[in-house]
PDB file of N, CA and C in Angstrom:
ATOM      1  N   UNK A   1      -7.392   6.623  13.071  1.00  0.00           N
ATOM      2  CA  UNK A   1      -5.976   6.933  13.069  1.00  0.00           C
ATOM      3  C   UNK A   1      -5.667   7.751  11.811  1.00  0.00           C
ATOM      4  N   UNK A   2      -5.112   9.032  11.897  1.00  0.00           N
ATOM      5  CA  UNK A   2      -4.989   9.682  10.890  1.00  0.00           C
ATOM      6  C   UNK A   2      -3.509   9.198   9.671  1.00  0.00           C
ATOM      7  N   UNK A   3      -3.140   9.855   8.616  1.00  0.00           N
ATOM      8  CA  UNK A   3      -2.531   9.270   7.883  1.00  0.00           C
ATOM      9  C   UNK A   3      -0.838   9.588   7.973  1.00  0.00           C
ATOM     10  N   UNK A   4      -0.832  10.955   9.143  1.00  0.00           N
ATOM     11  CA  UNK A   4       0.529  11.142   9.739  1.00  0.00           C
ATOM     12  C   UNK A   4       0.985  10.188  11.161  1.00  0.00           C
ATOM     13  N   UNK A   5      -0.498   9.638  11.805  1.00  0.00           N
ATOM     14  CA  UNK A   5       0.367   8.518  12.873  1.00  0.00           C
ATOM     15  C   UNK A   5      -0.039   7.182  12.323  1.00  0.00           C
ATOM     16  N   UNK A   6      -0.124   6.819  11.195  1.00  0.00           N
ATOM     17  CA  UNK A   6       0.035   5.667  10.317  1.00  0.00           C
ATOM     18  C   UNK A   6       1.524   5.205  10.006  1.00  0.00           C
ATOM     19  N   UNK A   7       1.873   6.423   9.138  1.00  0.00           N
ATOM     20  CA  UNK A   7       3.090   6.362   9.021  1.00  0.00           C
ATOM     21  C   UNK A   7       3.947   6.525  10.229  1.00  0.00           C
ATOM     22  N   UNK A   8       3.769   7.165  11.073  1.00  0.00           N
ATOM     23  CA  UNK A   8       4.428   7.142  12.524  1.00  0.00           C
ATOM     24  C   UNK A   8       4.753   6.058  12.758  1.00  0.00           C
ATOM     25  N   UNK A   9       4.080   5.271  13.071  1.00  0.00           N
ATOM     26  CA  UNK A   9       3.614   3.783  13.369  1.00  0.00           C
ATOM     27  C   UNK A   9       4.540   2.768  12.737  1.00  0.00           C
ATOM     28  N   UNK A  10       4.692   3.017  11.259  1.00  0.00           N
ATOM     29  CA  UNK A  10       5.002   1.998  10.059  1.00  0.00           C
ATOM     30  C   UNK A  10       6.749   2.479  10.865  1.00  0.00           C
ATOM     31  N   UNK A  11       6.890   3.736  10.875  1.00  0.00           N
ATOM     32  CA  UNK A  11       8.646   3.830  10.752  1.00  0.00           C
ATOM     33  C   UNK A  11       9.188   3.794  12.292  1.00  0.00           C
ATOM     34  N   UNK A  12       8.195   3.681  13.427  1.00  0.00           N
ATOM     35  CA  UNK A  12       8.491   3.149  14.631  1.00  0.00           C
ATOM     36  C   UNK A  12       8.878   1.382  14.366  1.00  0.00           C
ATOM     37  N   UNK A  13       8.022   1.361  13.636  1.00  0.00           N
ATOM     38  CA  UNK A  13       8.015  -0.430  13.360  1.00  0.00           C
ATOM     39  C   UNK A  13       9.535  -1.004  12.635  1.00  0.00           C
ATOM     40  N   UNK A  14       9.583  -0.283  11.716  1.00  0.00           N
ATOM     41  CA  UNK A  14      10.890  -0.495  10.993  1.00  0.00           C
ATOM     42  C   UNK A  14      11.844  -0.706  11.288  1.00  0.00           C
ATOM     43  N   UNK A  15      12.067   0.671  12.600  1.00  0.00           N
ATOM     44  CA  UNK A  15      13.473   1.158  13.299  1.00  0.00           C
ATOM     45  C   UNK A  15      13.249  -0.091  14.207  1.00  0.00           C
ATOM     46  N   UNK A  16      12.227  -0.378  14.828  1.00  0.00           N
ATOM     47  CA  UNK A  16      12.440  -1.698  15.737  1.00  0.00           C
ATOM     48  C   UNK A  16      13.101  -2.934  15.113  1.00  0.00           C
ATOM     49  N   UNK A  17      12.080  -3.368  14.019  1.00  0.00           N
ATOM     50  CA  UNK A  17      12.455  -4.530  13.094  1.00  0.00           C
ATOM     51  C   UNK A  17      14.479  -4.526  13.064  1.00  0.00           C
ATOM     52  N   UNK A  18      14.635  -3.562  12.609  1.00  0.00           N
ATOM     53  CA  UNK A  18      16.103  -2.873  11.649  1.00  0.00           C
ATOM     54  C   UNK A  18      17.041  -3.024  12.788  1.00  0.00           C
ATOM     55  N   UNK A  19      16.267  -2.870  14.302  1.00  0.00           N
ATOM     56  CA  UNK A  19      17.297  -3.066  15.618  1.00  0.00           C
ATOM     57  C   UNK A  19      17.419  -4.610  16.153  1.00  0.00           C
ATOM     58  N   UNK A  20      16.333  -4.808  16.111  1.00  0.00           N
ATOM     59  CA  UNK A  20      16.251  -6.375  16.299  1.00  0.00           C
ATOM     60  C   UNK A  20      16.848  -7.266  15.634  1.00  0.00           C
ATOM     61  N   UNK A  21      17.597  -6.514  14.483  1.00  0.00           N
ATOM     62  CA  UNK A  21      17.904  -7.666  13.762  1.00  0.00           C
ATOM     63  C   UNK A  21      19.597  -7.406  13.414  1.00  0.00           C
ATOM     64  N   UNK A  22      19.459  -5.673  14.389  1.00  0.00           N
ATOM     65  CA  UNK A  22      21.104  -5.458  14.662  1.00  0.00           C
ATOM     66  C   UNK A  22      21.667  -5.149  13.594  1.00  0.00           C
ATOM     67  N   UNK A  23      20.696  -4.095  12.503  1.00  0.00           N
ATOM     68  CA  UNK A  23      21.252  -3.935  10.939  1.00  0.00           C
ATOM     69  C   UNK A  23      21.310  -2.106  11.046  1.00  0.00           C
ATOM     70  N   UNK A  24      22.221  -2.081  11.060  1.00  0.00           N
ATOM     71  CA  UNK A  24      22.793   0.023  10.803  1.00  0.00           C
ATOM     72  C   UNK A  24      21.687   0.466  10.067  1.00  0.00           C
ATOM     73  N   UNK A  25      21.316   1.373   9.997  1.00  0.00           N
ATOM     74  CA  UNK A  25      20.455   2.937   8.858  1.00  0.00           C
ATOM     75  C   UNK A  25      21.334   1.834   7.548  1.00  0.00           C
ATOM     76  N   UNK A  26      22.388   2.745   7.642  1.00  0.00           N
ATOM     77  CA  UNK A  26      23.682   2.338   6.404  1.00  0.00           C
ATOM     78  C   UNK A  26      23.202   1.049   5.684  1.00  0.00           C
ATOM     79  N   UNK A  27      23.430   0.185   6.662  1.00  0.00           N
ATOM     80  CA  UNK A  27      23.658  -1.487   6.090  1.00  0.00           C
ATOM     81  C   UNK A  27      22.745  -1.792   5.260  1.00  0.00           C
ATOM     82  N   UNK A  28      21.492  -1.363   5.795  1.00  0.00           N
ATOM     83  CA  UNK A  28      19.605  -1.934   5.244  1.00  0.00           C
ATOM     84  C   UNK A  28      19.711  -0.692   3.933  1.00  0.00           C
ATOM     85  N   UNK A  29      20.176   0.228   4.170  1.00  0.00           N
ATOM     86  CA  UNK A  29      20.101   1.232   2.811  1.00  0.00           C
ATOM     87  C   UNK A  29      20.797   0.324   1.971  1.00  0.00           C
ATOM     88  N   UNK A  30      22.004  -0.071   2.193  1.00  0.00           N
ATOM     89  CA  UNK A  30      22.938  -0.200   0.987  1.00  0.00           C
ATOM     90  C   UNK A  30      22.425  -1.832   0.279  1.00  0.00           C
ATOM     91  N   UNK A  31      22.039  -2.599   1.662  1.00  0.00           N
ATOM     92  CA  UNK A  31      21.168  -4.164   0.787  1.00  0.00           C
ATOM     93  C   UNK A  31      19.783  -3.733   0.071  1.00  0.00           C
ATOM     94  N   UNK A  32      19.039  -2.759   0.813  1.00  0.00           N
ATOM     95  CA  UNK A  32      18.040  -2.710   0.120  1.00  0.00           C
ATOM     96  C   UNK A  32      18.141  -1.724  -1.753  1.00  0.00           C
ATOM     97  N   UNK A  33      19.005  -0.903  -1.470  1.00  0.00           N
ATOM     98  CA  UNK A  33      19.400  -0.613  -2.768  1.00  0.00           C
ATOM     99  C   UNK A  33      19.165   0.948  -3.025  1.00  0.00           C
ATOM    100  N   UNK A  34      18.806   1.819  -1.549  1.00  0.00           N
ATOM    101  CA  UNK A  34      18.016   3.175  -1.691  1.00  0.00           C
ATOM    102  C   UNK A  34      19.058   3.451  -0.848  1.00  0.00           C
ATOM    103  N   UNK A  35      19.113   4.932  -0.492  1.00  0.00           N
ATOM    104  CA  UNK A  35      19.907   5.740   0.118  1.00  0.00           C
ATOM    105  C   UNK A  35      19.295   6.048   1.681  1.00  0.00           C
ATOM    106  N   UNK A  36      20.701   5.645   2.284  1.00  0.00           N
ATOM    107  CA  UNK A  36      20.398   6.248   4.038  1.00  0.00           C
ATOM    108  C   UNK A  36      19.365   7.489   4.262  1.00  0.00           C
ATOM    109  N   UNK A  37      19.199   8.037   3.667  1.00  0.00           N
ATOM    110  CA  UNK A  37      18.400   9.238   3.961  1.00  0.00           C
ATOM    111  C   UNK A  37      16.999   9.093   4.021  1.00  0.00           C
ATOM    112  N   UNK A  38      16.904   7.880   2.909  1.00  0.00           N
ATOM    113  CA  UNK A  38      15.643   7.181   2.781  1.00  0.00           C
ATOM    114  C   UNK A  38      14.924   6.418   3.946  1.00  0.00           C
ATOM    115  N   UNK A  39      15.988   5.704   4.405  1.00  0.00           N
ATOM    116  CA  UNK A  39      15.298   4.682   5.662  1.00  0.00           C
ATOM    117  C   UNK A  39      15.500   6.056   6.916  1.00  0.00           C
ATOM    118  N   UNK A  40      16.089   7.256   6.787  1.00  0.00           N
ATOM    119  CA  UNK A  40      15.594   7.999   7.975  1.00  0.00           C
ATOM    120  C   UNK A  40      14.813   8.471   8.052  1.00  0.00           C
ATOM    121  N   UNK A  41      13.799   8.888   6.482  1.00  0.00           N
ATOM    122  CA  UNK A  41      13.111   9.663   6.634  1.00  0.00           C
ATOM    123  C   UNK A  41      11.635   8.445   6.424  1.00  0.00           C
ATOM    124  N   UNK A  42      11.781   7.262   6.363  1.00  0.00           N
ATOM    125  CA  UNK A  42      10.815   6.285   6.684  1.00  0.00           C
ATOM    126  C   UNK A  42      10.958   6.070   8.642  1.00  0.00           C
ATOM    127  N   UNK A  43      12.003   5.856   8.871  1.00  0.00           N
ATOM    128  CA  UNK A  43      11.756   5.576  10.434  1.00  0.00           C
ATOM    129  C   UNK A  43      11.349   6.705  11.168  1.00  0.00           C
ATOM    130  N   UNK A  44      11.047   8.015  10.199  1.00  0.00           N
ATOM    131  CA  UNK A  44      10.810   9.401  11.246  1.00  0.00           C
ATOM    132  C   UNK A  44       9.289   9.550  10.908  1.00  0.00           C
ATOM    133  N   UNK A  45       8.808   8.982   9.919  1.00  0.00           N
ATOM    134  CA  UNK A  45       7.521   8.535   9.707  1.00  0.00           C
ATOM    135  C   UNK A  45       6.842   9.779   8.191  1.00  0.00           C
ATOM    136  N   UNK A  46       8.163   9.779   8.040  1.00  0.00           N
ATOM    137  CA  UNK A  46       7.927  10.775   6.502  1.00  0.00           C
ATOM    138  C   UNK A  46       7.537   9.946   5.335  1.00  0.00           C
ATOM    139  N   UNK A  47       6.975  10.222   4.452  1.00  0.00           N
ATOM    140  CA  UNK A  47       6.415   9.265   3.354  1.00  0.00           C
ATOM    141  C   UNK A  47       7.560   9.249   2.178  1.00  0.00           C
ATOM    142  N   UNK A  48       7.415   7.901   1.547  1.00  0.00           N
ATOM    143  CA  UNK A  48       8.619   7.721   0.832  1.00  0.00           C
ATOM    144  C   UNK A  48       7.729   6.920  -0.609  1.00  0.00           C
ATOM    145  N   UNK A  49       8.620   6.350  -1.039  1.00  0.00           N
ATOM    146  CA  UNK A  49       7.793   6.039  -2.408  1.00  0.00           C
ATOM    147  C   UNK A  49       7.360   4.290  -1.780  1.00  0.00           C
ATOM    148  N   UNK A  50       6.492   3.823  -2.758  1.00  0.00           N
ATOM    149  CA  UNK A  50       5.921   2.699  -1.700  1.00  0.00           C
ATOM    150  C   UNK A  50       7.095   1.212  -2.453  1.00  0.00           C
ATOM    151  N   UNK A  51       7.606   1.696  -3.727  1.00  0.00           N
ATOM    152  CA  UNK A  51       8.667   0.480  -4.211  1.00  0.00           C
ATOM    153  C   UNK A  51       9.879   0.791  -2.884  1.00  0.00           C
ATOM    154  N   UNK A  52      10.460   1.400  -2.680  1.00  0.00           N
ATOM    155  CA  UNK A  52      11.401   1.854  -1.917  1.00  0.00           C
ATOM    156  C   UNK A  52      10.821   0.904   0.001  1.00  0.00           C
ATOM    157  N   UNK A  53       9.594   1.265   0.109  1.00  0.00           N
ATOM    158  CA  UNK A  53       9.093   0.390   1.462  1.00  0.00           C
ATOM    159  C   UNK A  53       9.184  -1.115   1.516  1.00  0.00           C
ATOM    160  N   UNK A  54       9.040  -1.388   0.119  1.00  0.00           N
ATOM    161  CA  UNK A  54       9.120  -2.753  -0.567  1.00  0.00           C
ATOM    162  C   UNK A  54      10.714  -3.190  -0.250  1.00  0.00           C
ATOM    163  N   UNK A  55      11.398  -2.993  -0.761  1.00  0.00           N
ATOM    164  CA  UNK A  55      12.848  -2.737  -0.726  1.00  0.00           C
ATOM    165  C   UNK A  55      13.174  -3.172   0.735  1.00  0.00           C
ATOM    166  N   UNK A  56      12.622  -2.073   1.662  1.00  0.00           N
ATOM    167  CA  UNK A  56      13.154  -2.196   3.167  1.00  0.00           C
ATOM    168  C   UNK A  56      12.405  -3.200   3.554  1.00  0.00           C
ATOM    169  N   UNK A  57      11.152  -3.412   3.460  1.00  0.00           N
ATOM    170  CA  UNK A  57      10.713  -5.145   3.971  1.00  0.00           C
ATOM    171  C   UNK A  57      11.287  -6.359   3.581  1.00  0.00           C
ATOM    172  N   UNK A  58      11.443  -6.061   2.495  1.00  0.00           N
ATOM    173  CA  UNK A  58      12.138  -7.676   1.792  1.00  0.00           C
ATOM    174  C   UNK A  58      13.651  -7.750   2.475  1.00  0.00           C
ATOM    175  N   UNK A  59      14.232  -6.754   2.899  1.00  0.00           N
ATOM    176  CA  UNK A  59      15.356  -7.161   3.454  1.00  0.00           C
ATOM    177  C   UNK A  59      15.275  -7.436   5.043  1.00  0.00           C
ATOM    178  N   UNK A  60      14.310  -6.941   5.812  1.00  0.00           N
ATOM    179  CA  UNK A  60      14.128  -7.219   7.125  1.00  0.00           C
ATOM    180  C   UNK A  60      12.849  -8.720   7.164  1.00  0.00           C
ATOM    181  N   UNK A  61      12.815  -9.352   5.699  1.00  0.00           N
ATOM    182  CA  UNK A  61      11.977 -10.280   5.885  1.00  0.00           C
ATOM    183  C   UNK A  61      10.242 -10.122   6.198  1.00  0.00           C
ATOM    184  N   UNK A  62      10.120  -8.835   6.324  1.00  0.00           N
ATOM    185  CA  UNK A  62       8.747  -8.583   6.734  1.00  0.00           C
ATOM    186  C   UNK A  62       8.023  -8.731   5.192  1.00  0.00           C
ATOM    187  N   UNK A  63       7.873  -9.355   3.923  1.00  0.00           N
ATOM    188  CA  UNK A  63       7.435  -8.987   2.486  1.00  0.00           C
ATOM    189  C   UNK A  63       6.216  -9.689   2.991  1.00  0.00           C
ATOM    190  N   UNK A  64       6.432 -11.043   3.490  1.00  0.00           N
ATOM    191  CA  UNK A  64       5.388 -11.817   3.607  1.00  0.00           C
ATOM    192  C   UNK A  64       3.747 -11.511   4.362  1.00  0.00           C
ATOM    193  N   UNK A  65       4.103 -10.263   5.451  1.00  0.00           N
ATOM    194  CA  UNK A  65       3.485  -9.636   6.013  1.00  0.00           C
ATOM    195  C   UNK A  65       2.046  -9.170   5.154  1.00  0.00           C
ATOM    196  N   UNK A  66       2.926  -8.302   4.074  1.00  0.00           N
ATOM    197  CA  UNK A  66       1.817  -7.529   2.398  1.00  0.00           C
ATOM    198  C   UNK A  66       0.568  -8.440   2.824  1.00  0.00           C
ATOM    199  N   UNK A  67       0.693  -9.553   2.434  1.00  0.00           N
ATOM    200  CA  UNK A  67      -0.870 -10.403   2.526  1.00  0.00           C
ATOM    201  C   UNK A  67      -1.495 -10.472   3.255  1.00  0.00           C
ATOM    202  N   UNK A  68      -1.202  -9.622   4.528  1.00  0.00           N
ATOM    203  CA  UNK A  68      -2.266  -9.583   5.676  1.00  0.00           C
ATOM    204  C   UNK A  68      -2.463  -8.161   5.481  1.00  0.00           C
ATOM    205  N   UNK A  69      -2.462  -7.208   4.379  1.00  0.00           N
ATOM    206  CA  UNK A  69      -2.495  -5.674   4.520  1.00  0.00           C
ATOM    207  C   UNK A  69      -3.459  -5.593   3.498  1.00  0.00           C
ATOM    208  N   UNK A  70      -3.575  -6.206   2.266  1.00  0.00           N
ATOM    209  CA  UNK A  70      -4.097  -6.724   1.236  1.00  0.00           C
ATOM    210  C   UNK A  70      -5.105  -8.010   0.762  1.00  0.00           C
ATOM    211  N   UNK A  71      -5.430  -9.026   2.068  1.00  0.00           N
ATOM    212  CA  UNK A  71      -5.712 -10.385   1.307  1.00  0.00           C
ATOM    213  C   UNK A  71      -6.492 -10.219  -0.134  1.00  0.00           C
ATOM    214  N   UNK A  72      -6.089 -11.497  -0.576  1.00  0.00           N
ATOM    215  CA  UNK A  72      -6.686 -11.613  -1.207  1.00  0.00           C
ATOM    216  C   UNK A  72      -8.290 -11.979  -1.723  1.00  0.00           C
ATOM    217  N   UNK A  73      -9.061 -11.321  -2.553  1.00  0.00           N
ATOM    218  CA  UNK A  73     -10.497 -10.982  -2.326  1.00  0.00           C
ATOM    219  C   UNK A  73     -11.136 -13.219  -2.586  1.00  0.00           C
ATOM    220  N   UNK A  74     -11.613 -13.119  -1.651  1.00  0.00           N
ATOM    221  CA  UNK A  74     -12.478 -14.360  -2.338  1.00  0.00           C
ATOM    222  C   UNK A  74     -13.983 -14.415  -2.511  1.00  0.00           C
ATOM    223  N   UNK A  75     -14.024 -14.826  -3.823  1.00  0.00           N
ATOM    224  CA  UNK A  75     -15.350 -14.876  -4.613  1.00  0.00           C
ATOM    225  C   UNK A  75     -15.926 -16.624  -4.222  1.00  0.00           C
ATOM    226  N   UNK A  76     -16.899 -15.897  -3.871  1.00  0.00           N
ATOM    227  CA  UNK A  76     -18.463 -16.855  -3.854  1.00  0.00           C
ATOM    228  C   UNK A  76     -18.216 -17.926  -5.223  1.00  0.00           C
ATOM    229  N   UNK A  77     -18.680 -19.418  -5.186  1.00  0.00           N
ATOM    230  CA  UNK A  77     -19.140 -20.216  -6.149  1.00  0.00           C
ATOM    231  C   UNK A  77     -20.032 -19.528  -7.095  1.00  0.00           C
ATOM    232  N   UNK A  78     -20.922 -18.780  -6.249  1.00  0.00           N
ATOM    233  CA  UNK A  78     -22.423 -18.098  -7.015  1.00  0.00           C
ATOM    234  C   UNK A  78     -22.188 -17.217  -7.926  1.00  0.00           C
ATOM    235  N   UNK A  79     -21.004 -16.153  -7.599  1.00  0.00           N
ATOM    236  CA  UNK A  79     -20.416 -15.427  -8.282  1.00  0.00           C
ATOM    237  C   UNK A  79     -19.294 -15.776  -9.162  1.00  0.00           C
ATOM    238  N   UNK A  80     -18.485 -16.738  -8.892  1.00  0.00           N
ATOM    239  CA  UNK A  80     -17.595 -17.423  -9.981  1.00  0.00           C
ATOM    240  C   UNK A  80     -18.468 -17.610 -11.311  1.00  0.00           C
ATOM    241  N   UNK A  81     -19.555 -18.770 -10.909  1.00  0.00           N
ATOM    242  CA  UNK A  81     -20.946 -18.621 -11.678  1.00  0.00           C
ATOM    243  C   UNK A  81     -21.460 -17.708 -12.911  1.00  0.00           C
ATOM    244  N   UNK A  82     -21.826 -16.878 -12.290  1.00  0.00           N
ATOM    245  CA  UNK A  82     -22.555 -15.707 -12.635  1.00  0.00           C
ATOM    246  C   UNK A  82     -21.496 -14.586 -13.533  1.00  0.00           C
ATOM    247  N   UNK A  83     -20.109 -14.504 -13.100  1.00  0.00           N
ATOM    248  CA  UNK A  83     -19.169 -13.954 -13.682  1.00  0.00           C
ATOM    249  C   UNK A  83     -18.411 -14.807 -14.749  1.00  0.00           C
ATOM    250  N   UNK A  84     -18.472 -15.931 -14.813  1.00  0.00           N
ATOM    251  CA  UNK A  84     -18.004 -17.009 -15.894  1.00  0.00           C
ATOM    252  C   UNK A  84     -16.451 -16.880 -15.790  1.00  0.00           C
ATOM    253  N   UNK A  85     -16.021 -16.844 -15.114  1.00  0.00           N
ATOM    254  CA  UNK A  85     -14.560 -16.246 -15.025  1.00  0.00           C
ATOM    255  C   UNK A  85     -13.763 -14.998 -15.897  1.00  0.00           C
ATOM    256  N   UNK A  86     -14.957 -13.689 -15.736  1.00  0.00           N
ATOM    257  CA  UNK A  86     -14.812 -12.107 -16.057  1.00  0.00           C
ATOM    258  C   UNK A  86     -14.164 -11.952 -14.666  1.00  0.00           C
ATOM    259  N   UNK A  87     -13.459 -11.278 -14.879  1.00  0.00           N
ATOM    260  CA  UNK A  87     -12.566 -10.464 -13.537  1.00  0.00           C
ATOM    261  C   UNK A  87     -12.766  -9.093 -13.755  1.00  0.00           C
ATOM    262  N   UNK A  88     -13.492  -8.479 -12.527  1.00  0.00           N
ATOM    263  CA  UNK A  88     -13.916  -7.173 -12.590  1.00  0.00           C
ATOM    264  C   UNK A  88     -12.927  -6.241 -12.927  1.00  0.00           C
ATOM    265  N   UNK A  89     -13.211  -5.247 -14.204  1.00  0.00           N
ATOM    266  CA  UNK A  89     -11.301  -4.257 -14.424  1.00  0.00           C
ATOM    267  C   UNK A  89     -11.862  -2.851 -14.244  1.00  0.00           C
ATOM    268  N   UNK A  90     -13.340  -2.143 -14.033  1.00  0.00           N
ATOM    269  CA  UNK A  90     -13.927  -1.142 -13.572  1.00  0.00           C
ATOM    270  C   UNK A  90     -14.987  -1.160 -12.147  1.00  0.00           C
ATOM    271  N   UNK A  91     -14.899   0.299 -12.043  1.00  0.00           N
ATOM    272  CA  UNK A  91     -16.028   0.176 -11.354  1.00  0.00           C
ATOM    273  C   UNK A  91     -17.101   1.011 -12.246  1.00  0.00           C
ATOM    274  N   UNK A  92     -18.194   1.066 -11.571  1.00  0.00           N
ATOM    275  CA  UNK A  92     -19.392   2.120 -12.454  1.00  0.00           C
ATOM    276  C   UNK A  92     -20.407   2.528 -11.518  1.00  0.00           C
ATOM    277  N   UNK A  93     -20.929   3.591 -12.295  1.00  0.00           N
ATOM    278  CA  UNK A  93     -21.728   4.330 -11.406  1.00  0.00           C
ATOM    279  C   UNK A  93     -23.418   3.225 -10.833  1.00  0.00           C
ATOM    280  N   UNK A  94     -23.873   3.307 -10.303  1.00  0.00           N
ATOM    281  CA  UNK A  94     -25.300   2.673  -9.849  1.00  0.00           C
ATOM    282  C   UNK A  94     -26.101   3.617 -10.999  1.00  0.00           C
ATOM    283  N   UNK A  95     -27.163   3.035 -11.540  1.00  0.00           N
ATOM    284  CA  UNK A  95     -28.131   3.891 -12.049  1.00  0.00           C
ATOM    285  C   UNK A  95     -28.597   5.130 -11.492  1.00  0.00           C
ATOM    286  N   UNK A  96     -28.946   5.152 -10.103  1.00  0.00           N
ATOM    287  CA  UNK A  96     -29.021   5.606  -9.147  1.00  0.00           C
ATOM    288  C   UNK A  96     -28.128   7.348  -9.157  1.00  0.00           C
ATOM    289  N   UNK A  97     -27.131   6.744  -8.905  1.00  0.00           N
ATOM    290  CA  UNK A  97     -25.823   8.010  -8.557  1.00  0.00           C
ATOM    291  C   UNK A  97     -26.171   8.267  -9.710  1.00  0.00           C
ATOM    292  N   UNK A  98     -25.988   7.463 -10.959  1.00  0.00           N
ATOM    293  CA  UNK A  98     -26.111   8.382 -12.713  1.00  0.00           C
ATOM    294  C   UNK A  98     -27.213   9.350 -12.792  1.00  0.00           C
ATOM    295  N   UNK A  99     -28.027   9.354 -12.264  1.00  0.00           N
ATOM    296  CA  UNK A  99     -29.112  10.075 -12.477  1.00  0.00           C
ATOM    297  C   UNK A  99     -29.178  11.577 -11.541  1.00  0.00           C
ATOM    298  N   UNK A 100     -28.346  10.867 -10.513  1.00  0.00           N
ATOM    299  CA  UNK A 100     -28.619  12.107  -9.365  1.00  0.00           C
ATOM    300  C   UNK A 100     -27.510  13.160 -10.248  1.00  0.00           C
ATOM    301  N   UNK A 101     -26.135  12.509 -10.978  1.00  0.00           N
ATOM    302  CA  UNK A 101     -24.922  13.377 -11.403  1.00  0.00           C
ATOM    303  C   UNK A 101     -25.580  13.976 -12.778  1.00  0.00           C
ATOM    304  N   UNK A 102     -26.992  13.800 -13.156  1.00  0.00           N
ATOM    305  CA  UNK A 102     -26.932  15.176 -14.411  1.00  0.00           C
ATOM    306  C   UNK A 102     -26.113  14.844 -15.525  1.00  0.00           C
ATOM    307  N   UNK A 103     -26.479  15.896 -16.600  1.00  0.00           N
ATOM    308  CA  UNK A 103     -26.008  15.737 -17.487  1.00  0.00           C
ATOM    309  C   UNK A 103     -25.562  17.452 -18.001  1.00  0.00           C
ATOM    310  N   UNK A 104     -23.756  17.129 -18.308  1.00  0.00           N
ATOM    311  CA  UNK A 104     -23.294  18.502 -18.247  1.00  0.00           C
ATOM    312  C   UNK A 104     -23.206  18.828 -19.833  1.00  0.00           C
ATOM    313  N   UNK A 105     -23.087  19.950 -20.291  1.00  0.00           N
ATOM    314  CA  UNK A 105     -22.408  19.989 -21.668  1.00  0.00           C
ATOM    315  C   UNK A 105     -20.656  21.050 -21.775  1.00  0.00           C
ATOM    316  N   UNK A 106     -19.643  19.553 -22.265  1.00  0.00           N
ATOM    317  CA  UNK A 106     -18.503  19.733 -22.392  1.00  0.00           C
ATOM    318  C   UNK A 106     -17.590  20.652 -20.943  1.00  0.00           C
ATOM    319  N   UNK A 107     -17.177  21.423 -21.029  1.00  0.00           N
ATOM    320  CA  UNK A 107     -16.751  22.007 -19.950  1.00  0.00           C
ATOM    321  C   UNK A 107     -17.558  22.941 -19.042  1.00  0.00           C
ATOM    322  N   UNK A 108     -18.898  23.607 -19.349  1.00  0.00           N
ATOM    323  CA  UNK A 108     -19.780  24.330 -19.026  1.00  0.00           C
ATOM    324  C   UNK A 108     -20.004  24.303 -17.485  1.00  0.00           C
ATOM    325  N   UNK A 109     -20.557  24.850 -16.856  1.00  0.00           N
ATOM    326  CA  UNK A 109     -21.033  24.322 -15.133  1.00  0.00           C
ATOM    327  C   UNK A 109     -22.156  24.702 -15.011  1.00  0.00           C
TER     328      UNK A 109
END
């Protein structure tokens, strides 16, 4: 599914939610705290800022949803273990990839 009928999708969903629950463009703009123009151009499946999507879920009740879009990661005993309770804050290259990426000097190609 590409990333224009994603959003298709999300602002078909909305406009349903937003009817079902019998709430105007207007009404859900003005509780959620963003401008009508905003929830039209989310229900037409235009991209908007993602605090602003936040905004329109929490008022149609859908917030709780996030955790099935996101769960949360669960770690192995073995790895609790082994990580001592370090919480990963990078990623890094494999030795592997490091070797294949060379070594450049400063901006040069």
């Amino acid at each position: 599914m590409s990333d224009k009928a994603i959003l298709n999708e999300l602002g078909l969903r909305i406009s349903r939610y937003r009817l079902n629950k019998n709430i105007t463009q207007d009404a859900l703009a003005a509780e959620a705290g963003i401008s009508t123009p905003t929830i039209q151009r989310a229900e037409s499946g235009a991209s908007i800022q993602l605090l602003k999507l936040i905004r329109i879920l929490r008022v149609l009740n859908l917030i709780e949803n996030l955790e099935s879009l996101a769960p949360e990661l669960a770690v192995s005993p073995l790895q609790q273990q082994k990580m001592r309770g370090k919480i990963r804050q990078r990623a890094s290259l494999s030795q592997e990839d490091d070797k294949e990426a060379g070594w450049s000097w400063g901006d040069k190609e």
